[in-house]
Protein backbone atom coordinates (compact mmCIF):
# COMPACT_ATOMS: atom_id res chain seq x y z
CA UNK A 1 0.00 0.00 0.00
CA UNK A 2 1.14 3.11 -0.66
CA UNK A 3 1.58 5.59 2.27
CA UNK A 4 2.78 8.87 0.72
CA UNK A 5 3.58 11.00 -2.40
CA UNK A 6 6.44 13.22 -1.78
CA UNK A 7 4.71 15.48 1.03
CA UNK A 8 1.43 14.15 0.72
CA UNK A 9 -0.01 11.33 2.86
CA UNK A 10 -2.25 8.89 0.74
CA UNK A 11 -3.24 6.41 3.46
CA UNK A 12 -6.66 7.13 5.56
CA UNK A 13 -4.99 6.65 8.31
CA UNK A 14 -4.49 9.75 10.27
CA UNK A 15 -1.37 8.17 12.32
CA UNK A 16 0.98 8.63 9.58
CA UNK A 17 3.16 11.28 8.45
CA UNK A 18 6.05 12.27 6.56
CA UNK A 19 8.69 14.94 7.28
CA UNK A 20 11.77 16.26 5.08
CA UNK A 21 14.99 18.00 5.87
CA UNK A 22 15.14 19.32 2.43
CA UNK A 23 18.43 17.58 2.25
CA UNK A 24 18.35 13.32 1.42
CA UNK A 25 16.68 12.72 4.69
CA UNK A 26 12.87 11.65 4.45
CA UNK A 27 11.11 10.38 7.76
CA UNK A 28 8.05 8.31 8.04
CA UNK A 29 6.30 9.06 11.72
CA UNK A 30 4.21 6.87 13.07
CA UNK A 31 1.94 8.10 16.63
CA UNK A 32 0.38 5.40 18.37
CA UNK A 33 1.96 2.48 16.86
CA UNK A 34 0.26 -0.63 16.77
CA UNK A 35 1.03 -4.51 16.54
CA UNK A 36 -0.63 -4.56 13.35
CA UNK A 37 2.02 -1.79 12.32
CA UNK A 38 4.84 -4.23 12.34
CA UNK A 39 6.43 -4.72 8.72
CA UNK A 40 8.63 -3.64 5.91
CA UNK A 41 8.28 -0.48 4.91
CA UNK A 42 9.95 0.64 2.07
CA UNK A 43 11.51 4.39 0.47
CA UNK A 44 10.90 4.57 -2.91
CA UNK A 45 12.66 7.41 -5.23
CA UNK A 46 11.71 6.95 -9.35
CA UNK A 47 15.27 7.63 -10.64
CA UNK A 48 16.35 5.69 -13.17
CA UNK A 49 17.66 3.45 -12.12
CA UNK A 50 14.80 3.45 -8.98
CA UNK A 51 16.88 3.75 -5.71
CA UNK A 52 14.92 2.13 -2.50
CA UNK A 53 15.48 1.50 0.96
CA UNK A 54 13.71 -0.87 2.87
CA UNK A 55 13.43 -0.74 6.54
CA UNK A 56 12.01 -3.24 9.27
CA UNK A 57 9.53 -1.92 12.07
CA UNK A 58 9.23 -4.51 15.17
CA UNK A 59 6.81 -3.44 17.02
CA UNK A 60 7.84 -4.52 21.19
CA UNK A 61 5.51 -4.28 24.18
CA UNK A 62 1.82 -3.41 25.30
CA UNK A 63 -0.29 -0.51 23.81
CA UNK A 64 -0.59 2.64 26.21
CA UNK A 65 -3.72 3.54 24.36
């Protein structure tokens, strides 16, 4: 699924969001994460050739919320 387009969050779900240092550095922010959050997540930039990073979230302990 996709999550975001450059700035712009696709997903529906409200507890995502991206942030940029207007440099190479892109962050995905998740609030409230959730067991069901747990995945690969990956950085996609349409070069060509496509560069991508793909990063592992583990998701540890109980829910506060």
């Amino acid at each position: 699924m996709i999550l975001t387009i450059h700035r712009h969050v696709i997903t529906k779900v409200q507890r995502f969001s991206v942030s940029h240092d207007s440099q190479k550095t892109w962050l995905l922010h998740v609030s409230g994460v959730q067991q069901e959050d747990r995945g690969y997540y990956m950085c996609q930039v349409n070069t060509n050739p496509m560069i991508n990073q793909v990063g592992y979230l583990q998701v540890v302990g109980k829910s506060l919320f």
